[in-house]
N, C-alpha and C. Protein backbone atom coordinates (compact mmCIF):
# COMPACT_ATOMS: atom_id res chain seq x y z
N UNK A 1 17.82 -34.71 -35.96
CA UNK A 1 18.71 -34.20 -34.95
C UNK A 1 20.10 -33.98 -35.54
N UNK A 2 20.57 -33.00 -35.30
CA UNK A 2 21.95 -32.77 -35.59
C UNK A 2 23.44 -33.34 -35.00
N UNK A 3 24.49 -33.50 -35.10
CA UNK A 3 25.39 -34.09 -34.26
C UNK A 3 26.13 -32.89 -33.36
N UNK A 4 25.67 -33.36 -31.81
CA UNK A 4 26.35 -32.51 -31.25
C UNK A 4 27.55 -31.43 -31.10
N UNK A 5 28.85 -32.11 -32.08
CA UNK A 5 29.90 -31.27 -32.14
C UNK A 5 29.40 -30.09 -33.38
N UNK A 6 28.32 -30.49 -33.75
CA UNK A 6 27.96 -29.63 -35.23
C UNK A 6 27.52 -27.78 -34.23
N UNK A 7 26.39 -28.74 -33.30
CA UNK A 7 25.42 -27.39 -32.70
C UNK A 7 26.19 -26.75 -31.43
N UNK A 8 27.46 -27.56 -30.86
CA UNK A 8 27.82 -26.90 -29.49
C UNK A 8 28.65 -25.49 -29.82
N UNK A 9 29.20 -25.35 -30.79
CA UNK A 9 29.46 -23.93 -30.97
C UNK A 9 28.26 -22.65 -31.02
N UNK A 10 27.45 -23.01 -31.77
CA UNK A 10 26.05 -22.05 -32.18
C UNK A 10 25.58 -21.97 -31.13
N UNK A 11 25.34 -23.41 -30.06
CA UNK A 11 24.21 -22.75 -28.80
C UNK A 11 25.10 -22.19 -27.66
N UNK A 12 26.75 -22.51 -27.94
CA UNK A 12 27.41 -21.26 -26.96
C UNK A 12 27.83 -20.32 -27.24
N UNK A 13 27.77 -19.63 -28.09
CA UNK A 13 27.44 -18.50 -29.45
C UNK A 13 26.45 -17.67 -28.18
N UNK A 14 25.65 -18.02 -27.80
CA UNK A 14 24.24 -17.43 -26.84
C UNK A 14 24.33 -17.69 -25.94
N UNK A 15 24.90 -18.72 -24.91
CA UNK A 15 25.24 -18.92 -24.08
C UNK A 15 26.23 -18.20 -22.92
N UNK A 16 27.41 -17.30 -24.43
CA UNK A 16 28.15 -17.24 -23.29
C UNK A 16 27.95 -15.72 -23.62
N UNK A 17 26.88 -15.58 -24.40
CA UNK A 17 25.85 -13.96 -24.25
C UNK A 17 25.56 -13.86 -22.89
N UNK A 18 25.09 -15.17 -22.15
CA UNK A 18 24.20 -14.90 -20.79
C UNK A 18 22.47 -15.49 -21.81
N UNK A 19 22.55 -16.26 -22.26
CA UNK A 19 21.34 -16.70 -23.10
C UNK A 19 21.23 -18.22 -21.76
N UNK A 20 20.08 -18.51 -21.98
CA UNK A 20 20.04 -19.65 -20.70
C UNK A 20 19.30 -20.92 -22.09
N UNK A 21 20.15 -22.07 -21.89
CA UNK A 21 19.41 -22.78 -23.22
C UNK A 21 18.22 -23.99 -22.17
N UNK A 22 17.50 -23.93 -23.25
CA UNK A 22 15.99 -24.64 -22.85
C UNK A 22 15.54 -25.81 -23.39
N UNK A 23 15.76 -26.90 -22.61
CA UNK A 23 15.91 -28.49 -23.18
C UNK A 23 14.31 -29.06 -23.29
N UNK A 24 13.09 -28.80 -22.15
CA UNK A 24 12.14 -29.22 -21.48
C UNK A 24 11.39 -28.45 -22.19
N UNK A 25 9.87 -28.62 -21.77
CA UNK A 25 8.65 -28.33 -22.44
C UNK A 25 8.76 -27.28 -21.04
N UNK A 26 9.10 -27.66 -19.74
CA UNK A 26 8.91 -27.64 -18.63
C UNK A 26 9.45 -26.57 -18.37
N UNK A 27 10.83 -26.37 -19.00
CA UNK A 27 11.69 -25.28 -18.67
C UNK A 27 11.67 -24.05 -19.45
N UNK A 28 10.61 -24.38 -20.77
CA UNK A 28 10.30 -22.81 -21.64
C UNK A 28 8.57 -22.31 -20.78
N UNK A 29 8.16 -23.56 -20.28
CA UNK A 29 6.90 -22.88 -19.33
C UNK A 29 7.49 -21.88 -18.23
N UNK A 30 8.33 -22.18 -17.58
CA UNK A 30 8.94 -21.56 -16.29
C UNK A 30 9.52 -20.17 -17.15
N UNK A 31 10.19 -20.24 -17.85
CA UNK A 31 10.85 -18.91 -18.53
C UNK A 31 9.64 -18.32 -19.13
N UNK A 32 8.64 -18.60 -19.80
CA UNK A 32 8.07 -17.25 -20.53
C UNK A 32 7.20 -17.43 -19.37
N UNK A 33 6.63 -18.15 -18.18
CA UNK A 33 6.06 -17.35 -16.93
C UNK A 33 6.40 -16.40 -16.40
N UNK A 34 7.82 -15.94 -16.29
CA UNK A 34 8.60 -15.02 -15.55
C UNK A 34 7.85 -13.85 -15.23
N UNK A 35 8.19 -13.18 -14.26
CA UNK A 35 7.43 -12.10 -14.76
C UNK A 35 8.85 -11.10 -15.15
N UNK A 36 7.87 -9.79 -16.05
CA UNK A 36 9.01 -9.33 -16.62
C UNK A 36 9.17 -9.35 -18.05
N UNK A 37 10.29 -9.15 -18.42
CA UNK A 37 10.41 -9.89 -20.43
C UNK A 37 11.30 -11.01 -20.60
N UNK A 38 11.15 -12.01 -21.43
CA UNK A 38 11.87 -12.47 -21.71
C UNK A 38 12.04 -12.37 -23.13
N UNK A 39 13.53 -12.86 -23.49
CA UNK A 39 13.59 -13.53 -25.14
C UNK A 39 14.09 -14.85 -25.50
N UNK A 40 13.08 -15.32 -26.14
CA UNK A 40 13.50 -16.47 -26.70
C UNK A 40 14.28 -16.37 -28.18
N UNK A 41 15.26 -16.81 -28.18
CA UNK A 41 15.35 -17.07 -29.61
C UNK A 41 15.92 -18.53 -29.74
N UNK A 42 14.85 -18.65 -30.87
CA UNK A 42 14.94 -19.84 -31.94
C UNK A 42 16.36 -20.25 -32.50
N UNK A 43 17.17 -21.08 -32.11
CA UNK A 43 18.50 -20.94 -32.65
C UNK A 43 18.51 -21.99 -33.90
N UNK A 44 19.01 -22.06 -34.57
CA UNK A 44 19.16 -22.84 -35.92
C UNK A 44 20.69 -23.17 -36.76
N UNK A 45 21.25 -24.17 -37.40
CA UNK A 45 21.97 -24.30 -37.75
C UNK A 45 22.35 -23.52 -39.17
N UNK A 46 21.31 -22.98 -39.72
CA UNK A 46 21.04 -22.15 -41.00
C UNK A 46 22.35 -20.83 -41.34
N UNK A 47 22.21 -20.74 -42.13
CA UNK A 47 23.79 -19.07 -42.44
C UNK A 47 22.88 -17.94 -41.53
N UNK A 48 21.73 -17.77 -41.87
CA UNK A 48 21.09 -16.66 -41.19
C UNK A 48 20.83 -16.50 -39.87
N UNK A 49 20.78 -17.19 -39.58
CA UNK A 49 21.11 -17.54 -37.98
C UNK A 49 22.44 -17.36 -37.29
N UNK A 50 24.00 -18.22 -38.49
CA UNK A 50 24.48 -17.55 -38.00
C UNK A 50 25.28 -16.76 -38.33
N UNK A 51 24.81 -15.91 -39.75
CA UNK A 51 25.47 -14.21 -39.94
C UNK A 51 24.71 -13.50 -39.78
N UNK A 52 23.10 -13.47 -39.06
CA UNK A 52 22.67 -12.18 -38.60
C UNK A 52 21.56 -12.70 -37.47
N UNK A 53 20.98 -13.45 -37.11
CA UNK A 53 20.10 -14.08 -36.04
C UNK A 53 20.48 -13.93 -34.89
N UNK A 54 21.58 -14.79 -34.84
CA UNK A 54 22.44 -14.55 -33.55
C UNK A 54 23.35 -13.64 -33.35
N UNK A 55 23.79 -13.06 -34.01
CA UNK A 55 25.04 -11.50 -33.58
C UNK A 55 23.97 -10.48 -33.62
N UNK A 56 23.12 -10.25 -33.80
CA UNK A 56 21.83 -9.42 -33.86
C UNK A 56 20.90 -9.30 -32.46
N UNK A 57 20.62 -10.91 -32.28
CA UNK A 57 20.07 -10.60 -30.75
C UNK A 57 21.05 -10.50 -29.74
N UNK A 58 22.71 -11.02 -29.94
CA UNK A 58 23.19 -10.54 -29.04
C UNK A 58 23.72 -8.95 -28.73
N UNK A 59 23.78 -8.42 -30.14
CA UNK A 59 24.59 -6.77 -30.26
C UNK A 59 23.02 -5.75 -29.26
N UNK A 60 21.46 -6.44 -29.73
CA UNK A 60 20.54 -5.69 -29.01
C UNK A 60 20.84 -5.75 -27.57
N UNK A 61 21.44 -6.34 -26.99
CA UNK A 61 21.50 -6.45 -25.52
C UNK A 61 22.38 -5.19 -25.00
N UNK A 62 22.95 -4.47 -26.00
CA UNK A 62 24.14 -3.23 -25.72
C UNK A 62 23.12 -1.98 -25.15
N UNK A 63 21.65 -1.48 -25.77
CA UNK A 63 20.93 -0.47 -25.60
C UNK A 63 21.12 -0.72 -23.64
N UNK A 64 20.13 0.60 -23.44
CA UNK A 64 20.03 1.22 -22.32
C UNK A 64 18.87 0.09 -21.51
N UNK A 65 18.03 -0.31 -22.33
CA UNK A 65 16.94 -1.48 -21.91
C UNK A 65 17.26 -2.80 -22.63
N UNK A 66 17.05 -3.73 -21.74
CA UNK A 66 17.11 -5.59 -22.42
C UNK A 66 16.12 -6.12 -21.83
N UNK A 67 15.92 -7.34 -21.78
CA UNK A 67 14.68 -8.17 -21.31
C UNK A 67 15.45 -9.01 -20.20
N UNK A 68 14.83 -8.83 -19.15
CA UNK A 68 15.09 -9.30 -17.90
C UNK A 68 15.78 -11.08 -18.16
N UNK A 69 15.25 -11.67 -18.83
CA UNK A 69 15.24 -13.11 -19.17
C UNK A 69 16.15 -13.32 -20.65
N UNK A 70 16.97 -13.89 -20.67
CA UNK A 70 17.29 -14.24 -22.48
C UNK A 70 17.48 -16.06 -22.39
N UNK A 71 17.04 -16.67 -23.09
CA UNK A 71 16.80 -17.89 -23.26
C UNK A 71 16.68 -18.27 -25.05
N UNK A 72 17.14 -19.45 -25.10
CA UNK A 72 17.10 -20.31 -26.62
C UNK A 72 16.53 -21.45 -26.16
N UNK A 73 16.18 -21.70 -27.46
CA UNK A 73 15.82 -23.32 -28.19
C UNK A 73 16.56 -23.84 -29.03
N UNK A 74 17.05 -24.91 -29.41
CA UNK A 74 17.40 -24.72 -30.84
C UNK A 74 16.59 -25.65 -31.44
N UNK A 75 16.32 -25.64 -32.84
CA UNK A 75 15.27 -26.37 -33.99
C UNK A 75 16.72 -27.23 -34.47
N UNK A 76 15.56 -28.40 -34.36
CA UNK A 76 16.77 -29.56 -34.71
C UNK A 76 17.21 -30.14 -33.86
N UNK A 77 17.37 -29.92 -32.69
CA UNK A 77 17.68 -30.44 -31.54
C UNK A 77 17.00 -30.72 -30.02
N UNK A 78 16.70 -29.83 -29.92
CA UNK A 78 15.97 -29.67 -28.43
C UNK A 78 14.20 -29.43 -29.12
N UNK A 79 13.76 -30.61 -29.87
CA UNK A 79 12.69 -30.76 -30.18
C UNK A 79 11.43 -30.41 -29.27
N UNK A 80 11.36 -30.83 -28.27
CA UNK A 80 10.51 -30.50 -26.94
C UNK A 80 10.22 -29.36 -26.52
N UNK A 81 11.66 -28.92 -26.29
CA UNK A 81 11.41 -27.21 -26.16
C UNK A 81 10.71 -26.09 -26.93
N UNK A 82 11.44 -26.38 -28.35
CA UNK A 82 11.30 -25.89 -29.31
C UNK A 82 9.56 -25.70 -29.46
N UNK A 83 9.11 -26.92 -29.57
CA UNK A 83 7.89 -27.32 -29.95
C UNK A 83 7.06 -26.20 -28.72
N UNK A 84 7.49 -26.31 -27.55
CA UNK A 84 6.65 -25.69 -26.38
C UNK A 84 6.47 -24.02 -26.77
N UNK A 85 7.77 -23.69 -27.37
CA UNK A 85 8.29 -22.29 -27.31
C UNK A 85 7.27 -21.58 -28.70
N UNK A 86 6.90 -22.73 -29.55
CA UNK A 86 6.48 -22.42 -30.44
C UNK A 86 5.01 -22.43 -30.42
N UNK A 87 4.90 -23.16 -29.54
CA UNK A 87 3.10 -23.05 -29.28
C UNK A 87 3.09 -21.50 -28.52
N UNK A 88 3.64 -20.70 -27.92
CA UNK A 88 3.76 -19.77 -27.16
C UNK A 88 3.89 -18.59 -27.88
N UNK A 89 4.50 -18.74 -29.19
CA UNK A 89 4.42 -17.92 -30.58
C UNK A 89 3.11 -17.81 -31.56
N UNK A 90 1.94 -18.84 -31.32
CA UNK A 90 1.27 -18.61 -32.29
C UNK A 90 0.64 -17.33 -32.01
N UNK A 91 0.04 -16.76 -33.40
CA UNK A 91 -0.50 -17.34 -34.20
C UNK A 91 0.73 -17.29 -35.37
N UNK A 92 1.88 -16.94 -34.94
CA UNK A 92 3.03 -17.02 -35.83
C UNK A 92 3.64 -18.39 -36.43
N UNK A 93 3.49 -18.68 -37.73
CA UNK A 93 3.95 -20.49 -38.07
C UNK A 93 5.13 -20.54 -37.59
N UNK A 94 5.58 -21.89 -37.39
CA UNK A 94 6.89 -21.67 -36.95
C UNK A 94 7.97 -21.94 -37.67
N UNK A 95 8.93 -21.00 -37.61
CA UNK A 95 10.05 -20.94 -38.11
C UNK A 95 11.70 -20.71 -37.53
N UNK A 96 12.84 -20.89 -38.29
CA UNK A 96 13.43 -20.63 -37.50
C UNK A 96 14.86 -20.43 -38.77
N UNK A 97 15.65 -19.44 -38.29
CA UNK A 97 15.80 -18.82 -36.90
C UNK A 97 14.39 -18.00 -36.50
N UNK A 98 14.08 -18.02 -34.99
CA UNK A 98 13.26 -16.93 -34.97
C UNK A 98 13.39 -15.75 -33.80
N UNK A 99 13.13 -14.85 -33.23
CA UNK A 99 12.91 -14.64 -31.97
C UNK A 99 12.04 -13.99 -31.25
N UNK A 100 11.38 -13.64 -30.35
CA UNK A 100 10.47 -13.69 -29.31
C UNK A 100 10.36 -12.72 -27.98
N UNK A 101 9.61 -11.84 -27.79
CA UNK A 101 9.82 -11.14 -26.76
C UNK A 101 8.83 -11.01 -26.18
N UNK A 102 8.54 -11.73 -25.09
CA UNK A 102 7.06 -11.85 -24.05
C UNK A 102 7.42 -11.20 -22.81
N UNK A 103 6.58 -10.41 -22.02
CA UNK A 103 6.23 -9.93 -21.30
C UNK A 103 4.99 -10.21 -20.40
N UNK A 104 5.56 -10.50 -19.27
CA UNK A 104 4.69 -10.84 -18.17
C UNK A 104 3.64 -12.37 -19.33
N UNK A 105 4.55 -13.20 -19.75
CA UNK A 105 4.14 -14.49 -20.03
C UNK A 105 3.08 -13.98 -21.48
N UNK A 106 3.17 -13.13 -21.99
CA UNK A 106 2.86 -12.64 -23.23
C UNK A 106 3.34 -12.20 -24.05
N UNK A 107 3.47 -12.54 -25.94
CA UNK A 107 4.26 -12.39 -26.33
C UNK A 107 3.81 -11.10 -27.39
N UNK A 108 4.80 -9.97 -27.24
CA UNK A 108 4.53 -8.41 -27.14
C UNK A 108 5.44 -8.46 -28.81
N UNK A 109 6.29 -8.81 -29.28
CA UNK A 109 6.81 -8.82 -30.34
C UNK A 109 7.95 -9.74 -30.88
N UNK A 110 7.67 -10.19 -31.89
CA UNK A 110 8.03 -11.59 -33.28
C UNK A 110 8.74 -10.95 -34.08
N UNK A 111 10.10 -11.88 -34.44
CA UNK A 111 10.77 -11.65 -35.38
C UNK A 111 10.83 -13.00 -36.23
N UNK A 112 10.08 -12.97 -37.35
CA UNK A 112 10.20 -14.41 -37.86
C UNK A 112 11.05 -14.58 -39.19
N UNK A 113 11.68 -16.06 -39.37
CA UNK A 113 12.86 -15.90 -40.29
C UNK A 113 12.74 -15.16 -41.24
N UNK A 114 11.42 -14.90 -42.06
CA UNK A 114 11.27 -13.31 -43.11
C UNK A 114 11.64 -12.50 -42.76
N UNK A 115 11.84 -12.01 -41.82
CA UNK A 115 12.19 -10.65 -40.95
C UNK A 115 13.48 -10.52 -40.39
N UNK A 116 14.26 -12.03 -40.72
CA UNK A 116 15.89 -11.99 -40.49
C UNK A 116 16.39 -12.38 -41.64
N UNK A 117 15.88 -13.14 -42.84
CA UNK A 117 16.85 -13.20 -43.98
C UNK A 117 16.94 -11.92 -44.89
N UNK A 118 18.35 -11.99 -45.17
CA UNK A 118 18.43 -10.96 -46.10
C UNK A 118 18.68 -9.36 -45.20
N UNK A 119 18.56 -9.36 -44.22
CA UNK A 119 18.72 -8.11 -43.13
C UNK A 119 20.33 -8.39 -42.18
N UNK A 120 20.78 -6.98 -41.79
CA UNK A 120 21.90 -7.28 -41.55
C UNK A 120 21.89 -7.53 -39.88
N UNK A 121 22.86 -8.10 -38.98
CA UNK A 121 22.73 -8.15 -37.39
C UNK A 121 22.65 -6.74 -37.12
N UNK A 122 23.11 -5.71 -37.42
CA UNK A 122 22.48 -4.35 -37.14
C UNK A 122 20.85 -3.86 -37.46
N UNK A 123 20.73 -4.28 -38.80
CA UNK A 123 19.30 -3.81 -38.55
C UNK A 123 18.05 -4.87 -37.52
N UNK A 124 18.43 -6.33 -37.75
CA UNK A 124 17.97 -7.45 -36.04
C UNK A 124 18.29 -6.89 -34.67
N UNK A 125 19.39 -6.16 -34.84
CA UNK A 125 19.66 -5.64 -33.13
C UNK A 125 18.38 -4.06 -33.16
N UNK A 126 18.50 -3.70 -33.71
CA UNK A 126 17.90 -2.20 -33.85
C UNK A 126 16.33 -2.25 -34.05
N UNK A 127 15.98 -3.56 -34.71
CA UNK A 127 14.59 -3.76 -34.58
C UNK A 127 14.29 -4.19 -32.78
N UNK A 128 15.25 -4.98 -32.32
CA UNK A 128 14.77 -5.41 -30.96
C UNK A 128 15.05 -4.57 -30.10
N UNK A 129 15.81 -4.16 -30.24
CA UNK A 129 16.45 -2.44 -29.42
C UNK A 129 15.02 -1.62 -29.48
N UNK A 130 14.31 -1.00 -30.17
CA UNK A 130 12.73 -0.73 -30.23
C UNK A 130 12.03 -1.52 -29.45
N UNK A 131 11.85 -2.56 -29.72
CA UNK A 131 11.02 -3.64 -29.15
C UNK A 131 11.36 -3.23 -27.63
N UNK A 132 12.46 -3.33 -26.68
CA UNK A 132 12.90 -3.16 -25.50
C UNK A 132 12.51 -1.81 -25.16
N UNK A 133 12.47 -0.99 -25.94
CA UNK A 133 12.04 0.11 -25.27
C UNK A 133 10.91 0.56 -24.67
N UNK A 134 10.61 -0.24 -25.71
CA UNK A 134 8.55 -0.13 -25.71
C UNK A 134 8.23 -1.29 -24.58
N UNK A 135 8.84 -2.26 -24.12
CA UNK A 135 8.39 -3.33 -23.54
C UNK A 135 9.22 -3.50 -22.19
N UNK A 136 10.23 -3.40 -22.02
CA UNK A 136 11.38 -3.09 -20.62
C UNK A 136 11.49 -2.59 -20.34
């Protein structure tokens, strides 16, 4: 577990996106039930997470379509959640940063930390910006 003053910047980083954070096993069941889309993303204390993970899923929220739902976890902390959110990802291992876009409680398209290191928050926003189009 990390020390709180370490992670309260990063998970309001998404928060004050309009990201809803997810403590419970209980409370990532209720969110990817939704109907509709949601996104989860995997939040992490990592550089990639936060020089392109997180300014990436938040800059995708600018297009013409978003996902009805935006929600986090973070790894390292909110163990429970995390763990729930990640059973909801397989057959994807889990990793993190990661993020997640389910529809009607199915998950329609994965961005896993291969697919965010080394890529810039423009090309993460522009991959999910697609994703929304096709799915919202």
């Amino acid at each position: 577990m990390y020390p709180e003053d370490l992670v309260k910047p990063m998970k309001a980083e998404l928060e004050s996106a309009g990201f809803t954070s997810l403590h419970t096993s209980e409370e990532v069941e209720k969110a990817i039930a939704k109907e509709g889309t949601t996104l989860v993303m995997v939040n992490s204390v990592c550089g990639c997470a936060a020089g392109t993970a997180r300014p990436g899923a938040i800059a995708s929220l600018q297009g013409d379509k978003s996902p009805s739902n935006l929600t986090t976890v973070f790894a390292g902390v909110d163990a429970e959640a995390t763990n729930e959110a990640r059973e909801f990802m397989i057959p994807f291992p889990p990793s993190s940063p990661a993020i997640a876009l389910f529809k009607d409680g199915q998950l329609v398209h994965m961005l896993e930390r291969h697919h965010i290191e080394g890529r810039s928050a423009e090309a993460i926003a522009g991959n999910l910006a697609m994703a929304y189009d096709e799915f919202c």
